[in-house]
C-alpha atoms as a PDB file:
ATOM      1  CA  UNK A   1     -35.879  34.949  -5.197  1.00  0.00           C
ATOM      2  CA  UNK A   2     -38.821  36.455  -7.253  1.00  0.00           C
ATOM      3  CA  UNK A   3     -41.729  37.117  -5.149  1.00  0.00           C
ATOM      4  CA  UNK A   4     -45.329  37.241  -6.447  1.00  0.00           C
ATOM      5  CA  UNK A   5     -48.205  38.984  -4.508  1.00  0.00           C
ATOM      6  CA  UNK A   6     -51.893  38.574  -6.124  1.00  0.00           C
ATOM      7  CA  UNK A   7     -54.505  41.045  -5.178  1.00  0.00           C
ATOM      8  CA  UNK A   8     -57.581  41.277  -7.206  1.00  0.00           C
ATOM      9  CA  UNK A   9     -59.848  43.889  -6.952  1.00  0.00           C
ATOM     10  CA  UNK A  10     -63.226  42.117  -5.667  1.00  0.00           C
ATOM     11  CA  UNK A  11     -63.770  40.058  -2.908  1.00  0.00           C
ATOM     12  CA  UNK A  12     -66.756  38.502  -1.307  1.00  0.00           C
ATOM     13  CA  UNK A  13     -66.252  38.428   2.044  1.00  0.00           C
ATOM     14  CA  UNK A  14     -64.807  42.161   2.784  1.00  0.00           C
ATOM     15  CA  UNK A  15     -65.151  44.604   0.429  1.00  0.00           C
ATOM     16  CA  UNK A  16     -61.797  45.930  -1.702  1.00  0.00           C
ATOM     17  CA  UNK A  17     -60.074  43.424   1.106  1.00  0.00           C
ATOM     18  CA  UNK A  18     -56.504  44.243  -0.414  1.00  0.00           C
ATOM     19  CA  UNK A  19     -56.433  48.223   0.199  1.00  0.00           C
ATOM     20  CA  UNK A  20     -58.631  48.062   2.952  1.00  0.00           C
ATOM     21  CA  UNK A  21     -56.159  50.370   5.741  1.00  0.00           C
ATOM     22  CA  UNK A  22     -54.796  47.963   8.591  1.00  0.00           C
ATOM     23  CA  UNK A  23     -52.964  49.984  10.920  1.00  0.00           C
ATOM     24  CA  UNK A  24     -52.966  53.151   8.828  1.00  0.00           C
ATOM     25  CA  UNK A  25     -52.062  51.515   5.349  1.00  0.00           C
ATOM     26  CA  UNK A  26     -53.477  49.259   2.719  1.00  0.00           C
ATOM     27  CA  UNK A  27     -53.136  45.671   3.889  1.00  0.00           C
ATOM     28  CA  UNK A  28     -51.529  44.304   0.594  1.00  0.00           C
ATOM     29  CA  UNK A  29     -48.719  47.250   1.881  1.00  0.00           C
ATOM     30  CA  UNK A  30     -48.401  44.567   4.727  1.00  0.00           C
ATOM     31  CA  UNK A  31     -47.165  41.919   2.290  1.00  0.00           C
ATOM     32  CA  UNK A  32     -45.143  43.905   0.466  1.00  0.00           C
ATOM     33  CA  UNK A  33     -43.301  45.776   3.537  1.00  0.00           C
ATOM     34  CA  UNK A  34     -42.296  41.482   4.227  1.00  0.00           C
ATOM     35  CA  UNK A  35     -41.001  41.211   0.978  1.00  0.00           C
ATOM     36  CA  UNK A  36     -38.846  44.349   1.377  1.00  0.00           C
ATOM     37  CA  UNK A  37     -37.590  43.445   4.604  1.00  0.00           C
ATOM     38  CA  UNK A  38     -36.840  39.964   3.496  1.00  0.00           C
ATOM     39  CA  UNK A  39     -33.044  39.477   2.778  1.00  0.00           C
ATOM     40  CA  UNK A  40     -33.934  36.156   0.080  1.00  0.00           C
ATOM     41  CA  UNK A  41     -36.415  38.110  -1.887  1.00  0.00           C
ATOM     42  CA  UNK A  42     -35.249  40.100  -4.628  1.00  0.00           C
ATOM     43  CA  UNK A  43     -37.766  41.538  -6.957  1.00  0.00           C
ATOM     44  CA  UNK A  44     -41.772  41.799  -5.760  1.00  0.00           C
ATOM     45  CA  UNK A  45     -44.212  42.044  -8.942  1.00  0.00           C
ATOM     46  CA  UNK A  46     -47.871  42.174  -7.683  1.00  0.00           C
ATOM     47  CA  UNK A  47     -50.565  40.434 -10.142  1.00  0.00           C
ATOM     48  CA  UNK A  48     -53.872  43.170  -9.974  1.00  0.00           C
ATOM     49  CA  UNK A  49     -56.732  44.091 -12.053  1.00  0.00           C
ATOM     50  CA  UNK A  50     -57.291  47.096  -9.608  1.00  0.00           C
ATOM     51  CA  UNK A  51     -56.066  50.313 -10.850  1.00  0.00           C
ATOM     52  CA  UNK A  52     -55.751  51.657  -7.185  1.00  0.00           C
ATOM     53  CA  UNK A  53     -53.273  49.169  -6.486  1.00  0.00           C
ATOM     54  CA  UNK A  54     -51.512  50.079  -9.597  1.00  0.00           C
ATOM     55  CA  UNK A  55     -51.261  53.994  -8.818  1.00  0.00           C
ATOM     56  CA  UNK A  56     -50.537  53.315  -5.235  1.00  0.00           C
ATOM     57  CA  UNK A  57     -47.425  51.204  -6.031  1.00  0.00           C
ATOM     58  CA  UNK A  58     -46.324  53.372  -9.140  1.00  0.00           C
ATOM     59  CA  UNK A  59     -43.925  55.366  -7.682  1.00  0.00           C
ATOM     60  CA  UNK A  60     -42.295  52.382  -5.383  1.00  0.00           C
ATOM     61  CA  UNK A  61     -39.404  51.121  -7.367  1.00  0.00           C
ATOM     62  CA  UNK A  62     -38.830  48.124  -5.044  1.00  0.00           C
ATOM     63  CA  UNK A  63     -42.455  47.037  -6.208  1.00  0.00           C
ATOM     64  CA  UNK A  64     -43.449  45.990  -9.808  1.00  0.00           C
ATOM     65  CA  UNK A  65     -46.584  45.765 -11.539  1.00  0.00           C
ATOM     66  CA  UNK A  66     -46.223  44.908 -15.364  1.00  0.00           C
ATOM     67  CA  UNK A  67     -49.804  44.706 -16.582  1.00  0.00           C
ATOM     68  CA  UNK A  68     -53.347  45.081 -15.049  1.00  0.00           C
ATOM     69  CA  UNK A  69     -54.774  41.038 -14.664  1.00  0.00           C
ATOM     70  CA  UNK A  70     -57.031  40.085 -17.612  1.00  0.00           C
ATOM     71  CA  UNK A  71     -60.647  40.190 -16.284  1.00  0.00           C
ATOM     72  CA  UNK A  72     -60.377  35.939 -17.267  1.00  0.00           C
ATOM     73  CA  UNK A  73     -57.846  35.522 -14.725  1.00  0.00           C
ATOM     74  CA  UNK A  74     -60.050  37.871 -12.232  1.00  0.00           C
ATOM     75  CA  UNK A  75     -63.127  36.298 -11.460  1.00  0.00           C
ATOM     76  CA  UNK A  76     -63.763  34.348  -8.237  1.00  0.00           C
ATOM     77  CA  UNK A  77     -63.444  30.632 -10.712  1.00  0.00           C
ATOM     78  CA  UNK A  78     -60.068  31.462 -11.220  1.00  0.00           C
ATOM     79  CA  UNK A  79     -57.344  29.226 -10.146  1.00  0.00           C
ATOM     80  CA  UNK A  80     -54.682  30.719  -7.954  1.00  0.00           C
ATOM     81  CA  UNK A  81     -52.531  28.778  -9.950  1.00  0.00           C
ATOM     82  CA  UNK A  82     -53.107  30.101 -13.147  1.00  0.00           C
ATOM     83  CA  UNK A  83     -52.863  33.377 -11.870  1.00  0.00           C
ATOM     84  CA  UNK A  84     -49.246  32.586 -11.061  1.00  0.00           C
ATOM     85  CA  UNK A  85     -48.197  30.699 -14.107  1.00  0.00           C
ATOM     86  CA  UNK A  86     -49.628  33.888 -16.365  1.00  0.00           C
ATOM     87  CA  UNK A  87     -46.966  36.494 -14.187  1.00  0.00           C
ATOM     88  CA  UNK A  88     -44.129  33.545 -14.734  1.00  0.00           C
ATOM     89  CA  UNK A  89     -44.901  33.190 -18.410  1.00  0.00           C
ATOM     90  CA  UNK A  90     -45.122  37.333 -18.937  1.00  0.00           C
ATOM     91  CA  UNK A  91     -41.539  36.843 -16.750  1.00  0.00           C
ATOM     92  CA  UNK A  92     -40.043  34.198 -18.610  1.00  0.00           C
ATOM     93  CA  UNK A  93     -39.860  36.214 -22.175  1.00  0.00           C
ATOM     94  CA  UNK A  94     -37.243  38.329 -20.036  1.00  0.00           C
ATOM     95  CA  UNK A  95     -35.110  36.241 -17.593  1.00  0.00           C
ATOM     96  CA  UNK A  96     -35.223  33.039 -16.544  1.00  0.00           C
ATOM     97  CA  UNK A  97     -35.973  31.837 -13.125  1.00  0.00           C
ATOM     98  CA  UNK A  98     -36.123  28.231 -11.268  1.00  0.00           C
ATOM     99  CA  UNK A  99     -38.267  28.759  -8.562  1.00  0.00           C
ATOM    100  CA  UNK A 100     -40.829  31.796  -6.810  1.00  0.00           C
ATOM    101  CA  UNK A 101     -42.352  32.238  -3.845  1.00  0.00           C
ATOM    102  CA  UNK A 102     -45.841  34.137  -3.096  1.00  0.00           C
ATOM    103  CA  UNK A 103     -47.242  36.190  -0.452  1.00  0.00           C
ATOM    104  CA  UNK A 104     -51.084  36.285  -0.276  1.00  0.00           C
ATOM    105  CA  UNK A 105     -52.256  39.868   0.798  1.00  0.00           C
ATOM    106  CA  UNK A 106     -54.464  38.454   3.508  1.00  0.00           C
ATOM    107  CA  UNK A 107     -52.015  37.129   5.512  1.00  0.00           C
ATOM    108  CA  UNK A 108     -50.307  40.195   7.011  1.00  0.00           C
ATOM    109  CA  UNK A 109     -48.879  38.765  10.081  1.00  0.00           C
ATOM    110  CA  UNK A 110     -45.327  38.118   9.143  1.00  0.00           C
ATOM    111  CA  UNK A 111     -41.542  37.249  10.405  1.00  0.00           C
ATOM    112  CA  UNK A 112     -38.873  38.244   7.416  1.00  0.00           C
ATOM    113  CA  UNK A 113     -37.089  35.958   9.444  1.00  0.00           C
ATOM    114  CA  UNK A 114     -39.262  32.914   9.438  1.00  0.00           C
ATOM    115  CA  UNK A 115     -40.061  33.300   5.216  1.00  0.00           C
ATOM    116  CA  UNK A 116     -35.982  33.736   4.501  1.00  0.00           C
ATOM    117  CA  UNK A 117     -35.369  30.348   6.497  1.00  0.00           C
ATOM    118  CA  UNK A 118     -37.905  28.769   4.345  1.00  0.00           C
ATOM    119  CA  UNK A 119     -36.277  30.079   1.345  1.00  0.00           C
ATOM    120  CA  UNK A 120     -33.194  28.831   2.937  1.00  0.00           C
ATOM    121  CA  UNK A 121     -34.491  25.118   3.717  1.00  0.00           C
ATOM    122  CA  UNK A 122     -36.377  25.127   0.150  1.00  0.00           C
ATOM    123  CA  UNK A 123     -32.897  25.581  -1.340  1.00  0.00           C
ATOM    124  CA  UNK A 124     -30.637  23.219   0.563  1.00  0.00           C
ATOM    125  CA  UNK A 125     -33.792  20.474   0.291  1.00  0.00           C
ATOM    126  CA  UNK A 126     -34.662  21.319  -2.959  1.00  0.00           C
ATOM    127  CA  UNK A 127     -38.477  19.959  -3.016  1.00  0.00           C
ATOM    128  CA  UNK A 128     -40.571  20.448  -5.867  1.00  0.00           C
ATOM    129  CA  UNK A 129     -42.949  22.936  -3.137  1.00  0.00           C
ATOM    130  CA  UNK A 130     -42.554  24.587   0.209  1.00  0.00           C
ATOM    131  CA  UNK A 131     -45.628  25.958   2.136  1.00  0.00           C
ATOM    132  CA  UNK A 132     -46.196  27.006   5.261  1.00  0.00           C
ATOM    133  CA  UNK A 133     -48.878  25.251   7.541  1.00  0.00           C
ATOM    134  CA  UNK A 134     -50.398  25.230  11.016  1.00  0.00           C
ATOM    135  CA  UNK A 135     -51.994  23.010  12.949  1.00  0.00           C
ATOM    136  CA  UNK A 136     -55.374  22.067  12.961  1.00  0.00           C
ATOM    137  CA  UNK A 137     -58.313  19.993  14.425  1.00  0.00           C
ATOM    138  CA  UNK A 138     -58.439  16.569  13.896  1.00  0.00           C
ATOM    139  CA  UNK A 139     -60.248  14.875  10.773  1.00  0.00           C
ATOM    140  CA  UNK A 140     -62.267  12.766  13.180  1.00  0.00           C
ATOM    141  CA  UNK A 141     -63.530  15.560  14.445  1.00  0.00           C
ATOM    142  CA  UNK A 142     -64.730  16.913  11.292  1.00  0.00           C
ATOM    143  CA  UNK A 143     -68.497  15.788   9.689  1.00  0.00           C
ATOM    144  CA  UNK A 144     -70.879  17.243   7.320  1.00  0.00           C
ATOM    145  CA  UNK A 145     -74.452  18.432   8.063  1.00  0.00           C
ATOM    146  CA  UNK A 146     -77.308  17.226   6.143  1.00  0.00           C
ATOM    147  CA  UNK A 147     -80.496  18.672   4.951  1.00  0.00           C
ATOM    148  CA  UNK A 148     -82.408  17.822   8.149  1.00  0.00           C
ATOM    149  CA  UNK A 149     -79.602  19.432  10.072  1.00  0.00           C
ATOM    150  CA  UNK A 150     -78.242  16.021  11.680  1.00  0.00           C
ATOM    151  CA  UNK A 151     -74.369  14.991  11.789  1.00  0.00           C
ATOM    152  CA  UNK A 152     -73.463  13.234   8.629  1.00  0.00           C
ATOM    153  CA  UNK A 153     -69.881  11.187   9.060  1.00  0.00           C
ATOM    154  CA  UNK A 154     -67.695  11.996   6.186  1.00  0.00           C
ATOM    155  CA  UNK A 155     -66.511   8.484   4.191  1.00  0.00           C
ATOM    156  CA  UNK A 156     -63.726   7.006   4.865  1.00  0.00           C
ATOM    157  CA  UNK A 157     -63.411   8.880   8.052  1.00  0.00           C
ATOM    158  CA  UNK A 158     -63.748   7.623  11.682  1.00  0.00           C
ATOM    159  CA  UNK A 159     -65.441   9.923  13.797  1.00  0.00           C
ATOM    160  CA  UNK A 160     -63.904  10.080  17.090  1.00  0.00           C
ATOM    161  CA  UNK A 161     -64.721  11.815  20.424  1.00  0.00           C
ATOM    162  CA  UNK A 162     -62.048  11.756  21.920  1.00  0.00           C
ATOM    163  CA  UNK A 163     -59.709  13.996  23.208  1.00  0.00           C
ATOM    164  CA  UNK A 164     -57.711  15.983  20.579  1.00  0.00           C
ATOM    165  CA  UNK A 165     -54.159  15.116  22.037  1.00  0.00           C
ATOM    166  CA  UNK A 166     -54.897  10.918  21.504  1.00  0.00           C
ATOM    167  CA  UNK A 167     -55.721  11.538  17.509  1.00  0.00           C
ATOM    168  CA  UNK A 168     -53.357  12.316  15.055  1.00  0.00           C
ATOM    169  CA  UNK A 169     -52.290  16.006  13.917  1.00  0.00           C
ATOM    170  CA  UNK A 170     -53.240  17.249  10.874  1.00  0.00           C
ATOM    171  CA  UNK A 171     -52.041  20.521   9.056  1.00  0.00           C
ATOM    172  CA  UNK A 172     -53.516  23.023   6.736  1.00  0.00           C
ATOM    173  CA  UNK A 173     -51.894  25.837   4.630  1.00  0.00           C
ATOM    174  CA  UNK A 174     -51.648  29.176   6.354  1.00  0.00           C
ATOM    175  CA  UNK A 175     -51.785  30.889   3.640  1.00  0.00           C
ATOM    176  CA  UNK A 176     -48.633  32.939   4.651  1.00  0.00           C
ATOM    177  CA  UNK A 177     -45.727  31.752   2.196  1.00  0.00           C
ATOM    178  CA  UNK A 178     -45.604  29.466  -0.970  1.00  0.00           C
ATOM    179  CA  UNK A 179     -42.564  28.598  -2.701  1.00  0.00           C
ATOM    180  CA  UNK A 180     -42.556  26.643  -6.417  1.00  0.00           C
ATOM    181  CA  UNK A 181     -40.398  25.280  -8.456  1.00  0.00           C
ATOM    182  CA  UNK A 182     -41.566  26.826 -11.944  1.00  0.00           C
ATOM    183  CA  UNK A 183     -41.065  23.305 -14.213  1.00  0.00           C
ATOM    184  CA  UNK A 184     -42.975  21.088 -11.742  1.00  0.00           C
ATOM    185  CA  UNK A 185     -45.836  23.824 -11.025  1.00  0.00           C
ATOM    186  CA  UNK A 186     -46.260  23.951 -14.571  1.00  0.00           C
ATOM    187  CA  UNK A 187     -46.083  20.043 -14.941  1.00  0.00           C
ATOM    188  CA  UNK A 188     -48.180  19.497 -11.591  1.00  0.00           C
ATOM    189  CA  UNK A 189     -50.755  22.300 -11.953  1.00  0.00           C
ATOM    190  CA  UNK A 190     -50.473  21.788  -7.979  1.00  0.00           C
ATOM    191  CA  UNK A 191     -48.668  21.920  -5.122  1.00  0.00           C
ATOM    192  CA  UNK A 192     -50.447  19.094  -3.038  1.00  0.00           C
ATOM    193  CA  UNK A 193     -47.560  16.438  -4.399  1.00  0.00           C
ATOM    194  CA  UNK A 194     -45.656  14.128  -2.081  1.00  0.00           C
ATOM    195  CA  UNK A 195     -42.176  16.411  -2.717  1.00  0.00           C
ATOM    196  CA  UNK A 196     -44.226  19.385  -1.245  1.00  0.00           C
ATOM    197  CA  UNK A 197     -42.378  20.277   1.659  1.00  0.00           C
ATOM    198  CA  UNK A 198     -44.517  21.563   4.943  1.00  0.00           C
ATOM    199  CA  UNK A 199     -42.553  24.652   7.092  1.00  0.00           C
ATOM    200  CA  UNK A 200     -44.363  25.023  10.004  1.00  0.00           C
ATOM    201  CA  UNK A 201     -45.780  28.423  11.624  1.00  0.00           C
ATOM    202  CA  UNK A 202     -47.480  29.263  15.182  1.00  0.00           C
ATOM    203  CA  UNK A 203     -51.085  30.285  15.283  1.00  0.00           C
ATOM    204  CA  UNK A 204     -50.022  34.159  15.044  1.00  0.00           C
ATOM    205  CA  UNK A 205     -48.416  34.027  11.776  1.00  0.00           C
ATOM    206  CA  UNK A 206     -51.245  32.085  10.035  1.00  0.00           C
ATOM    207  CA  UNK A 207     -54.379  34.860  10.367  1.00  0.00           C
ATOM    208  CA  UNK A 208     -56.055  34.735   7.443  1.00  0.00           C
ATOM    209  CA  UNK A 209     -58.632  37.498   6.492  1.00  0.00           C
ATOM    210  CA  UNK A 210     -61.431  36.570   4.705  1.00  0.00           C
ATOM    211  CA  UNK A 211     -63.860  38.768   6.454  1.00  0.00           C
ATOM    212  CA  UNK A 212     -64.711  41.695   8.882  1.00  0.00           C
ATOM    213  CA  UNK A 213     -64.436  39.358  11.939  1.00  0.00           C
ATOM    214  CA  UNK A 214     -60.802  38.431  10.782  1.00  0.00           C
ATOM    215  CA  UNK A 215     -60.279  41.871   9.593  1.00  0.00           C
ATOM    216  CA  UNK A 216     -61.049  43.007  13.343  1.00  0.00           C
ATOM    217  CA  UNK A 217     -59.355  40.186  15.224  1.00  0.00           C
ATOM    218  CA  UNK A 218     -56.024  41.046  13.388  1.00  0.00           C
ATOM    219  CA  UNK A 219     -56.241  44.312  13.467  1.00  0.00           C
ATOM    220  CA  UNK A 220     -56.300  44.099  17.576  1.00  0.00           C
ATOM    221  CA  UNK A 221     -53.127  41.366  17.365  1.00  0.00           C
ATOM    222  CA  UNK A 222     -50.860  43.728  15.382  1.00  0.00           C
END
């Protein structure tokens, strides 16, 4: 399977995130040493306006970077999506491929094991999506805030106090693996569908870094 990695070059909440040294290398290198290791995967391209990343990876020949990003598929309105469909339509004037899976850079906690199973279950199930989740608070414990700093319910939502174990669980994406199907992502523009399949991760492999807090807290797990 084709794997896509996207790293831009800016990011708001930690500066050059992407080549930012985790453990003594970049922590895109994190994502990519996955890939590698991963016995499913069989070609990583990274998507990157930032000509670091491009000289860093330019003498890898496991790792392929085609083009720098155009700056209108680099800003921080751009669609994840988009960004994906662009390296599968740059991909498709080549070979032809049914389905892809990405790695977000961020998410550096990894099991080759655990992403090849997914590969595995998104290929006997054959859903339009696979992502991996983890679990998550409640939506009755969630509310807004309003301007006078008082607890605002959220609509159609029933707030509920009590305890987590007698609500219903609810999931979010980790952020670690996605997997598409190339027609319906480019039909669907979307992978929250009802044939989107959910593979489950613990806690450990879904840290996310979006800042220097997560930056630090990960950098003491690994």
């Amino acid at each position: 399977m084709i794997c896509i990695i996207p790293a831009r070059k800016n990011s708001k909440g930690l500066k050059n995130k992407n080549i930012k040294k985790l453990n003594g290398i970049p922590l895109i290198e994190h994502s990519v040493n996955t890939a590698k290791k991963s016995k499913k995967i069989t070609e990583i391209y990274i998507s990157t306006d930032n000509k670091k990343i491009l000289r860093y990876f330019e003498k890898d020949r496991y790792v392929n970077i085609p083009f720098l990003r155009p700056k209108k598929l680099s800003s921080d309105n751009t669609k994840s999506i988009d960004v994906y469909l662009h390296m599968v339509n740059y991909l498709n004037k080549k070979k032809k491929f049914k389905d892809f899976c990405v790695l977000l850079p961020t998410c550096p906690i990894r099991n080759p094991k655990l992403i090849d199973k997914a590969i595995n279950i998104f290929h006997r199930n054959k859903p339009d999506y696979l992502i991996s989740v983890v679990k998550t608070k409640p939506l009755e414990f969630q509310f807004k805030i309003n301007k006078k700093n008082y607890l605002c319910k959220i609509k159609n939502i029933k707030s509920s106090v009590d305890n987590r174990q007698k609500l219903n669980q609810i999931y979010s994406p980790n952020g670690s693996l996605y997997i598409f199907n190339v027609d319906a992502l480019k039909k669907d523009k979307s992978f929250m569908t009802n044939k989107t399949y959910c593979f489950e991760m613990n806690k450990y492999f879904s840290q996310d870094i979006d800042d220097k807090i997560d930056f630090s807290i990960i950098k003491k797990l690994i």
